[in-house]
Protein backbone atom coordinates (compact mmCIF):
# COMPACT_ATOMS: atom_id res chain seq x y z
CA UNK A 1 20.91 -0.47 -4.18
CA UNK A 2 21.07 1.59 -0.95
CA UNK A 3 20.06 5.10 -0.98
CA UNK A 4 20.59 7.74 2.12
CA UNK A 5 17.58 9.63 2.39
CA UNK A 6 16.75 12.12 5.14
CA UNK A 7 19.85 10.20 7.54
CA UNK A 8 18.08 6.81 6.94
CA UNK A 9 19.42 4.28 4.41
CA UNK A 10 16.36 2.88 2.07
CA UNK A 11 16.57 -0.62 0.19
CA UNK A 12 15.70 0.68 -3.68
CA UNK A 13 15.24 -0.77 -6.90
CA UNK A 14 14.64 0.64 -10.01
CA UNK A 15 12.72 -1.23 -13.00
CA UNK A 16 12.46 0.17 -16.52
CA UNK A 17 13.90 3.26 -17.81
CA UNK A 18 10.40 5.07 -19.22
CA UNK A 19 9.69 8.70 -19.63
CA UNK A 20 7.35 8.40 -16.58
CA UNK A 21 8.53 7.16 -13.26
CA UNK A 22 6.33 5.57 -10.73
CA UNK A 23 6.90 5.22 -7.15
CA UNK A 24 4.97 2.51 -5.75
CA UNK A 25 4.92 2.22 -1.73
CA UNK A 26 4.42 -1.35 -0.11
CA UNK A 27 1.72 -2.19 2.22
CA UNK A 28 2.20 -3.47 5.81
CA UNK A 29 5.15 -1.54 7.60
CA UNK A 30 7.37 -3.73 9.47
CA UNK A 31 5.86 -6.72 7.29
CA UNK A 32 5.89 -5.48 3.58
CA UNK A 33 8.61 -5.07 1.70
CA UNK A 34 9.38 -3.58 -1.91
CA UNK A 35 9.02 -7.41 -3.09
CA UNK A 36 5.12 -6.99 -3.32
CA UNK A 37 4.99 -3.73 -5.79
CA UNK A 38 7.75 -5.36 -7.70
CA UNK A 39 5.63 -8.11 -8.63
CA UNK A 40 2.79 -6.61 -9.64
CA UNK A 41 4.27 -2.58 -10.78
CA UNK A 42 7.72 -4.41 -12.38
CA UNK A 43 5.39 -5.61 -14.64
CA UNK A 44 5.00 -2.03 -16.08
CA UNK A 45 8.68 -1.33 -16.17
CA UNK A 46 8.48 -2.26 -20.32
CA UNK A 47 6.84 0.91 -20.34
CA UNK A 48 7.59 3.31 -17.48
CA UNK A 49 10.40 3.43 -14.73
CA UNK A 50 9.30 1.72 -11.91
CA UNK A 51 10.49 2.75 -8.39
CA UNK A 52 10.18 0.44 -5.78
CA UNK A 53 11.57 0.65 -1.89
CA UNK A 54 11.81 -0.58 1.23
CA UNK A 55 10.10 2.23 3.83
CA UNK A 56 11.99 3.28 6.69
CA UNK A 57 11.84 0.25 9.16
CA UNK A 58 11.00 -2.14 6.80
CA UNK A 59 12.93 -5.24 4.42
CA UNK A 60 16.32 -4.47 4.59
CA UNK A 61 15.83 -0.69 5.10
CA UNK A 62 17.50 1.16 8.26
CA UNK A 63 15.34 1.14 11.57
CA UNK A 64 15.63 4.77 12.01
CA UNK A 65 12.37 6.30 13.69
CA UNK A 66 10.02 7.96 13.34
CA UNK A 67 7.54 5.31 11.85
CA UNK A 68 4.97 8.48 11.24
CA UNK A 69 2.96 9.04 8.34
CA UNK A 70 5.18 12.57 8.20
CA UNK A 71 8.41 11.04 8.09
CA UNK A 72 7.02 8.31 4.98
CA UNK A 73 5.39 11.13 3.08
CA UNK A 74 8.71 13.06 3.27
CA UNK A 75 11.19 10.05 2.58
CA UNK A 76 8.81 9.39 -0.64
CA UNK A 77 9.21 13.54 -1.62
CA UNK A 78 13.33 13.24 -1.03
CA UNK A 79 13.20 9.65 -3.18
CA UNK A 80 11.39 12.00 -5.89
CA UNK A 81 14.33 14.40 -5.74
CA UNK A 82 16.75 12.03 -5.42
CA UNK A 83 15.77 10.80 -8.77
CA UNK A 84 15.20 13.77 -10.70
CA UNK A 85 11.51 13.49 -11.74
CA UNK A 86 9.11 16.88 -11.73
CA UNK A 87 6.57 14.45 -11.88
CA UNK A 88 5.78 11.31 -10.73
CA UNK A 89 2.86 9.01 -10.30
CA UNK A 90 2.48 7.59 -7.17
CA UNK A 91 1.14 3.91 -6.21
CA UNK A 92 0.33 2.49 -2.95
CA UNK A 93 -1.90 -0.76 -1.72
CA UNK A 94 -3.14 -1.02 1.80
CA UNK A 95 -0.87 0.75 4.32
CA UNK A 96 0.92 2.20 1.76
CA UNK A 97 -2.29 3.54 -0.01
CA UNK A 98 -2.25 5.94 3.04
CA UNK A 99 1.10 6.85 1.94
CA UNK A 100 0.40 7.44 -1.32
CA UNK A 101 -2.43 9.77 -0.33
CA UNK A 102 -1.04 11.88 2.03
CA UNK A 103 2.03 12.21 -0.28
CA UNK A 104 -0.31 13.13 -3.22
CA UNK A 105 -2.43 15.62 -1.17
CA UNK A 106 0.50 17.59 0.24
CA UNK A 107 2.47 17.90 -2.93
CA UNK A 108 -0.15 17.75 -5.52
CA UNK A 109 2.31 19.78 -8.16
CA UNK A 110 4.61 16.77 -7.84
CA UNK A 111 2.06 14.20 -8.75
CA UNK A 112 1.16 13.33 -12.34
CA UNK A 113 -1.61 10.49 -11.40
CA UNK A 114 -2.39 7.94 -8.21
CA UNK A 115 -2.95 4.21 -8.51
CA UNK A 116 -4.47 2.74 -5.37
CA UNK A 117 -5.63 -0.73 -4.36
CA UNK A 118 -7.78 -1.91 -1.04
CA UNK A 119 -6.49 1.20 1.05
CA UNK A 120 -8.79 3.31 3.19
CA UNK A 121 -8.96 7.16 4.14
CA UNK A 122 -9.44 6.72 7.77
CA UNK A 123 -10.01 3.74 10.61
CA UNK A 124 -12.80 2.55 9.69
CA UNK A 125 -11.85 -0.04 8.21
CA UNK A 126 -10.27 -1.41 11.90
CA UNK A 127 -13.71 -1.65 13.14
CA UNK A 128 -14.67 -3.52 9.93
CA UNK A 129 -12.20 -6.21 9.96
CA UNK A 130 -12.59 -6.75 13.40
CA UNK A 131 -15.92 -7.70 12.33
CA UNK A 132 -15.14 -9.70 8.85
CA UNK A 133 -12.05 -11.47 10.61
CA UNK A 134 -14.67 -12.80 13.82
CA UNK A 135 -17.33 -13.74 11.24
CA UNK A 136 -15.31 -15.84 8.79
CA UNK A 137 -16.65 -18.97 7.64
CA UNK A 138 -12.93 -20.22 6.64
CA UNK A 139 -11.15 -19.71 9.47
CA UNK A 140 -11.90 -19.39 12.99
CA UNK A 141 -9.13 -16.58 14.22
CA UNK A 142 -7.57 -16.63 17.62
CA UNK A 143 -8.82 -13.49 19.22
CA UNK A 144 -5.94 -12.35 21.48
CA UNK A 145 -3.86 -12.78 17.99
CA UNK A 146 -6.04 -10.69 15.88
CA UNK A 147 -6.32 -8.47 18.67
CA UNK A 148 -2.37 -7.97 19.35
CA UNK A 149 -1.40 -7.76 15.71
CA UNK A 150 -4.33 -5.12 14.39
CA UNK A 151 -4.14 -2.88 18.24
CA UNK A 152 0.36 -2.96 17.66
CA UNK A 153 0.85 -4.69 20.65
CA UNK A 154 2.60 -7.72 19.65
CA UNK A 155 5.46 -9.07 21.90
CA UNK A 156 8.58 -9.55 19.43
CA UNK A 157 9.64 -10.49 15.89
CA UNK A 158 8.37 -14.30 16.73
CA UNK A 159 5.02 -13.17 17.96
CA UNK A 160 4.95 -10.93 14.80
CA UNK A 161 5.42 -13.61 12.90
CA UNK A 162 2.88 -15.78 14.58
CA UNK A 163 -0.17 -13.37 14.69
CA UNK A 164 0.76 -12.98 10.76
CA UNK A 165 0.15 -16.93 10.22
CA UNK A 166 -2.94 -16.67 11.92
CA UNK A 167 -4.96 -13.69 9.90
CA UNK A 168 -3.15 -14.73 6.33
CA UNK A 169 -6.10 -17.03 5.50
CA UNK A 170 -8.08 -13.93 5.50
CA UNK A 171 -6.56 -12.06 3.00
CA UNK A 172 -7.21 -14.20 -0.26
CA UNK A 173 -10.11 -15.22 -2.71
CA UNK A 174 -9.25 -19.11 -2.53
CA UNK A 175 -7.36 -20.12 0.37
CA UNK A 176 -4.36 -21.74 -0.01
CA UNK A 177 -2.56 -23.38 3.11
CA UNK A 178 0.39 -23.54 1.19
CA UNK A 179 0.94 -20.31 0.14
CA UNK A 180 0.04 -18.93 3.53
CA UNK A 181 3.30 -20.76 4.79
CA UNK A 182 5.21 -19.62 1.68
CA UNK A 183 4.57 -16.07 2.82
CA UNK A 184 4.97 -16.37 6.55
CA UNK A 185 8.13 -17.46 5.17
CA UNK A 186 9.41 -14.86 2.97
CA UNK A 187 7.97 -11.93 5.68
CA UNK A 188 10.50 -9.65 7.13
CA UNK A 189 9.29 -9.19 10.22
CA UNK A 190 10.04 -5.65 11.98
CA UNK A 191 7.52 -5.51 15.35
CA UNK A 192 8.59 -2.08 16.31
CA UNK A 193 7.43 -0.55 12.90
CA UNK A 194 4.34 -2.95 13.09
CA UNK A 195 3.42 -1.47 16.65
CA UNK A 196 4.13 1.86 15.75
CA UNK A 197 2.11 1.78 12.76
CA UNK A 198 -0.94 0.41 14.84
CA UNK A 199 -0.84 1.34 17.82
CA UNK A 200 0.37 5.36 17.26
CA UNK A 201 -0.71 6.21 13.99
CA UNK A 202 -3.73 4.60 13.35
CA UNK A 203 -6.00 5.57 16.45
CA UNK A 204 -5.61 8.94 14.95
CA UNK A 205 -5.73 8.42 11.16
CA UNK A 206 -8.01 10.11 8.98
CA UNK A 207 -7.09 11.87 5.62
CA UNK A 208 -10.71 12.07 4.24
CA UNK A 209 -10.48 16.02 4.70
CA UNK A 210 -7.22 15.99 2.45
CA UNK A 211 -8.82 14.22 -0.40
CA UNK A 212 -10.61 16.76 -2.38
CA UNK A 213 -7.35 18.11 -2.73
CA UNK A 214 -5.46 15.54 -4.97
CA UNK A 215 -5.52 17.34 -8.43
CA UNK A 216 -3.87 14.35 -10.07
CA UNK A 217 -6.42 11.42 -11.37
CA UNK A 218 -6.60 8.84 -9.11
CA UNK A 219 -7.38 4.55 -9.62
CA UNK A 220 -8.88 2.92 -6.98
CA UNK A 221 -9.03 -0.75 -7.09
CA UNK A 222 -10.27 -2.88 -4.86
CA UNK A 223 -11.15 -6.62 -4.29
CA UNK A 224 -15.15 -7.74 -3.46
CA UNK A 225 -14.11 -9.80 -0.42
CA UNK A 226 -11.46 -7.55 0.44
CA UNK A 227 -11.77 -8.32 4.24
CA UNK A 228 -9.34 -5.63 6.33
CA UNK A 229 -9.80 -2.45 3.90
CA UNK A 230 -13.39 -3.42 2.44
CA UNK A 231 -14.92 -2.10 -0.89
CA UNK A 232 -16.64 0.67 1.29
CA UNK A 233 -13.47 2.32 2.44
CA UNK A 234 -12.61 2.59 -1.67
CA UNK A 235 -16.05 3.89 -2.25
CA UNK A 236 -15.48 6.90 0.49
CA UNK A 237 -11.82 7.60 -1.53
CA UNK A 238 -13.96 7.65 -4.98
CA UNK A 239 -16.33 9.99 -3.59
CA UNK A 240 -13.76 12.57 -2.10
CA UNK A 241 -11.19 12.57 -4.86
CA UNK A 242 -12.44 15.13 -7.57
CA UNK A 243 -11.01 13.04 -10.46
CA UNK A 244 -11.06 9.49 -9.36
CA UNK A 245 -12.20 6.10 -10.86
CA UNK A 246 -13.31 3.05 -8.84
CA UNK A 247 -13.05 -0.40 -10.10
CA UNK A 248 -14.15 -3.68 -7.87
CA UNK A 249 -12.72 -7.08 -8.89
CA UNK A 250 -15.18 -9.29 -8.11
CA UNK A 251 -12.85 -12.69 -7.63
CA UNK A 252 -10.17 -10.87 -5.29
CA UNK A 253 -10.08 -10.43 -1.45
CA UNK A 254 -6.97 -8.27 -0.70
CA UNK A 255 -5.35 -8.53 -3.82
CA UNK A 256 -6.50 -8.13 -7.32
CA UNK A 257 -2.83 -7.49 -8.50
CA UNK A 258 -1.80 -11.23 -8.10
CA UNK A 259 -6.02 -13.00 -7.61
CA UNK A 260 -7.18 -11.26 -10.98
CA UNK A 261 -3.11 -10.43 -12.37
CA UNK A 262 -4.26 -10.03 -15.94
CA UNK A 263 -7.13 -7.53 -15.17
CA UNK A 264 -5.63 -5.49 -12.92
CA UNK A 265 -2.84 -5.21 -14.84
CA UNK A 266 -4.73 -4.34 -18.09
CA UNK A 267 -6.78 -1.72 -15.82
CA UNK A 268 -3.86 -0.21 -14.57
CA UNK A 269 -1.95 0.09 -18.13
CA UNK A 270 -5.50 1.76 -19.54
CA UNK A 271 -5.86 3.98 -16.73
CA UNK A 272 -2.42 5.44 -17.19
CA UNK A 273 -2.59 5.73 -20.76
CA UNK A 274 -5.53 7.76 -20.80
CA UNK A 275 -4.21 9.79 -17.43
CA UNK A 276 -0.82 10.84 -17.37
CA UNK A 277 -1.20 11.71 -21.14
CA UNK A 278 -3.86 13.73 -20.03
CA UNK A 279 -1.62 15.68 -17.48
CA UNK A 280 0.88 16.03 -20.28
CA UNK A 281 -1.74 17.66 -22.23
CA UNK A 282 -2.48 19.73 -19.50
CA UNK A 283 1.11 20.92 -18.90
């Protein structure tokens, strides 16, 4: 369904009917879309109800500016109203683990518990990859690609599209050529998002002072060979949140949910068991 929120028309589906709702935030603006947490949060919908959503200027979602970290926190807050929760626990991987974050730092009351997976707290990680993605024994990555797609200066949708093909190998366990072209394939590609999300908001991003200030419990997950958000950047969350558990699954790169599907699953399930009946508890 289409929802107007804040003059902007979001792509939103809704999974489950559960006590506790989840809002889970994609990864990768102006490449991810809500089809990524619907495979791996829908799987949770037996229990809870599962939010999912194309972000402003992403999927099928309108192309209204501003792509800012301000403007995603605050379309996730009127999604929360829109649906009627007090409560709800946010989820984000990657780029949308920044999301998730912020969102749970600056309306802590609102949160109930955070699930995260191979995010980071700051750029760091930029420098990192640079350095994983030039040293890869799998792959040897075009440089003025890698370059244009992680500085948000790619040329257009096609050049999107083509910088994408060339850094997917990175991103798994066991490369697949295959599924690489399965997934350039089923991208929406949105460059202007993509740029602004690079080249304007990330010079500048660094949350790590907001942290200690997420009262909800908070999952980090993370893959070992994770090679654009590495294990250290989950490491730095753990160690900032007050209430936060790290787990590392050791036959992942960027994505436990679908590499290790079973585990992560299981770890997620456990962790908000224990959690959000411990906020109930608390309430």
């Amino acid at each position: 369904m289409f929802v107007d929120i804040n003059d902007n028309r979001l792509n939103v589906e809704i999974l489950g009917d559960g006590e506790t709702t989840i809002i889970a935030h994609h990864g990768a603006p102006g490449l991810g879309s809500l089809a990524e947490p619907k495979a791996s949060f829908g799987r949770l919908a037996d229990a809870y109800r599962v939010v999912v959503f194309d972000a402003r200027g992403s999927g099928a979602s309108g192309q209204a500016g501003p792509f800012t970290h301000e403007q995603w926190v605050a379309d996730m807050e009127a999604l929360r109203e829109w649906l009627g929760a007090e409560q709800v626990v946010v989820a984000g991987g990657s780029y949308g683990g920044f999301i998730a974050m912020e969102y749970a730092a600056r309306h802590p009351s609102r949160v109930s518990a955070v699930v995260l997976r191979d995010t980071s707290a700051d750029n760091a990680n930029q420098e990192l990859a640079m350095y994983n993605a030039a040293s890869s024994s799998r792959v040897r990555v075009d440089k003025e690609k890698l370059d244009r797609v992680m500085s948000g200066t790619v040329r257009d949708d096609d050049d999107l599209r083509d910088c994408w093909r060339e850094i997917l190998p990175l991103y798994d366990h066991d490369y697949d050529p295959a599924k690489v072209e399965q997934r350039v394939a089923a991208t929406p590609y949105h460059y202007r998002t993509h740029n602004y999300a690079f080249a304007v908001n990330q010079p500048d991003y660094d949350i790590k002072h907001l942290l200690p200030g997420i009262t909800a419990p908070v999952l980090v997950t993370v893959g070992r060979h994770d090679w654009i958000t590495p294990v250290e950047c989950s490491v730095t969350i753990a160690e900032l949140v007050p209430n936060a558990d790290l787990r590392v699954f050791e036959r992942s790169g960027h994505s436990p949910q679908v590499e290790e599907a079973e585990l992560w699953e299981a770890t997620v399930r456990d962790f908000l068991g224990r959690s959000v009946g411990k906020v109930r508890e608390r309430s």
